[in-house]
N, C-alpha and C. Protein backbone atom coordinates (compact mmCIF):
# COMPACT_ATOMS: atom_id res chain seq x y z
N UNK A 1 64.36 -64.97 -22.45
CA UNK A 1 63.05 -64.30 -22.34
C UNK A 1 63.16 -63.17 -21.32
N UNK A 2 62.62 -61.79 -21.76
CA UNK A 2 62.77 -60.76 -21.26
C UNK A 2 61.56 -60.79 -20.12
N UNK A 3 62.10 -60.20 -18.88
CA UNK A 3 60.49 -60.04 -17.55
C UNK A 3 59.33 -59.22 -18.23
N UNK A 4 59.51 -58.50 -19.32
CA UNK A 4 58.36 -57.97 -19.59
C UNK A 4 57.78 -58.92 -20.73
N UNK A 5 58.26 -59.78 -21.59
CA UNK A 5 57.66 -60.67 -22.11
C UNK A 5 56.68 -61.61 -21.28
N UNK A 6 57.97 -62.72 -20.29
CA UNK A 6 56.80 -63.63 -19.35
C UNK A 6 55.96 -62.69 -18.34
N UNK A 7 55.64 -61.36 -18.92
CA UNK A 7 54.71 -61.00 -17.82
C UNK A 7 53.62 -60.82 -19.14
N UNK A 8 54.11 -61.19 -20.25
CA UNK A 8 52.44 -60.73 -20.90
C UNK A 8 52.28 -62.44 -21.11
N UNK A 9 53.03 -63.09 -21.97
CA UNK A 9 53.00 -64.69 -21.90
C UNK A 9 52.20 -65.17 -21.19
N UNK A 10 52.77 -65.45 -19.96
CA UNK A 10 52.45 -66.12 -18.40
C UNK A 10 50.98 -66.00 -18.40
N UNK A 11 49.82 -64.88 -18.48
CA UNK A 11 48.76 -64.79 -18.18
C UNK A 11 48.16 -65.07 -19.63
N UNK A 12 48.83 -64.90 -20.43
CA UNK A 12 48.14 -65.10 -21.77
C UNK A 12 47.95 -67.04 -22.03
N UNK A 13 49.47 -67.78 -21.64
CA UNK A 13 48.86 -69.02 -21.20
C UNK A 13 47.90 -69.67 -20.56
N UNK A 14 47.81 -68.61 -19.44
CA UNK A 14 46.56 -69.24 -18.66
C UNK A 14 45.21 -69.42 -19.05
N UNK A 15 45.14 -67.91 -19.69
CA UNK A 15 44.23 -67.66 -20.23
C UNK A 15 43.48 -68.81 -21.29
N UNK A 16 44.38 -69.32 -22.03
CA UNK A 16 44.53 -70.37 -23.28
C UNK A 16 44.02 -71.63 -22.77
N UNK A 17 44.28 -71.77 -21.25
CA UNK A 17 44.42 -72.95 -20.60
C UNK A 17 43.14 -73.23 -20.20
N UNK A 18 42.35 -72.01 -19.13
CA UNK A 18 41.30 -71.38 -19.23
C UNK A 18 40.19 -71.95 -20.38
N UNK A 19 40.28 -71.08 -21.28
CA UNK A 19 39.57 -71.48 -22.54
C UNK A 19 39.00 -72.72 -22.99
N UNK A 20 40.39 -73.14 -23.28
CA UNK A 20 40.42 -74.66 -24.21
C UNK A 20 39.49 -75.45 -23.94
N UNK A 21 39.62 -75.71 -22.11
CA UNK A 21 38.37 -77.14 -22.47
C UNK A 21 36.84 -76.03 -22.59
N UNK A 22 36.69 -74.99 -22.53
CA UNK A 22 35.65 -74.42 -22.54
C UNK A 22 35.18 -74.30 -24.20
N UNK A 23 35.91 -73.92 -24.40
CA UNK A 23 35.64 -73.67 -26.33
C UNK A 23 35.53 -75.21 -27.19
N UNK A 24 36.18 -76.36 -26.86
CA UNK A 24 35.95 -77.60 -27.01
C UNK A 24 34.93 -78.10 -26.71
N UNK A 25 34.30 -78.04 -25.07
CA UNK A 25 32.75 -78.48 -25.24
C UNK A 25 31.84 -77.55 -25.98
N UNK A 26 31.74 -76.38 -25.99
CA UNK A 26 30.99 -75.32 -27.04
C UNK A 26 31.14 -75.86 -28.27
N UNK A 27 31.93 -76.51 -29.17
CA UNK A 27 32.11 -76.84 -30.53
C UNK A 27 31.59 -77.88 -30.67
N UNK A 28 31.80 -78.74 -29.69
CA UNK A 28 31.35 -80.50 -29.42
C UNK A 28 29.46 -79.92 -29.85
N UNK A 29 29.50 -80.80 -30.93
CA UNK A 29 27.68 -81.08 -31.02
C UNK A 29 26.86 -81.89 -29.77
N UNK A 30 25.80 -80.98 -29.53
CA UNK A 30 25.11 -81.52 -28.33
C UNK A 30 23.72 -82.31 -29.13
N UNK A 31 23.04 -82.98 -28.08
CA UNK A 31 22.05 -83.70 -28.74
C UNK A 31 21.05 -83.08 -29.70
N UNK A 32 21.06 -82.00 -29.03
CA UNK A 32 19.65 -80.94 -29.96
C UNK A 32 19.85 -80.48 -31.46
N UNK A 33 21.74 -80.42 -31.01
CA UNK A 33 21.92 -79.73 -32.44
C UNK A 33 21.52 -80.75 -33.47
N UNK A 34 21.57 -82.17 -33.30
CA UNK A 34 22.24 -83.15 -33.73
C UNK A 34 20.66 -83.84 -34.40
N UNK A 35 19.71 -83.35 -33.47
CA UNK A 35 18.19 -84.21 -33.69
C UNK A 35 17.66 -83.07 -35.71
């Protein structure tokens, strides 16, 4: 792996990492949707 690759990678993981549990509770049905 080239330094200019893990320099776009590296933050793009985080980013992902970031996200995930965020976009998972957003998808998760909450009570309101659900009534």
């Amino acid at each position: 792996m080239t330094t200019e690759t893990r320099i776009i990678v590296r933050p793009a993981l985080d980013a992902l990492r970031a996200v995930g549990p965020i976009k998972t509770h957003a998808d998760a049905p909450t009570p309101s949707d659900m009534e």
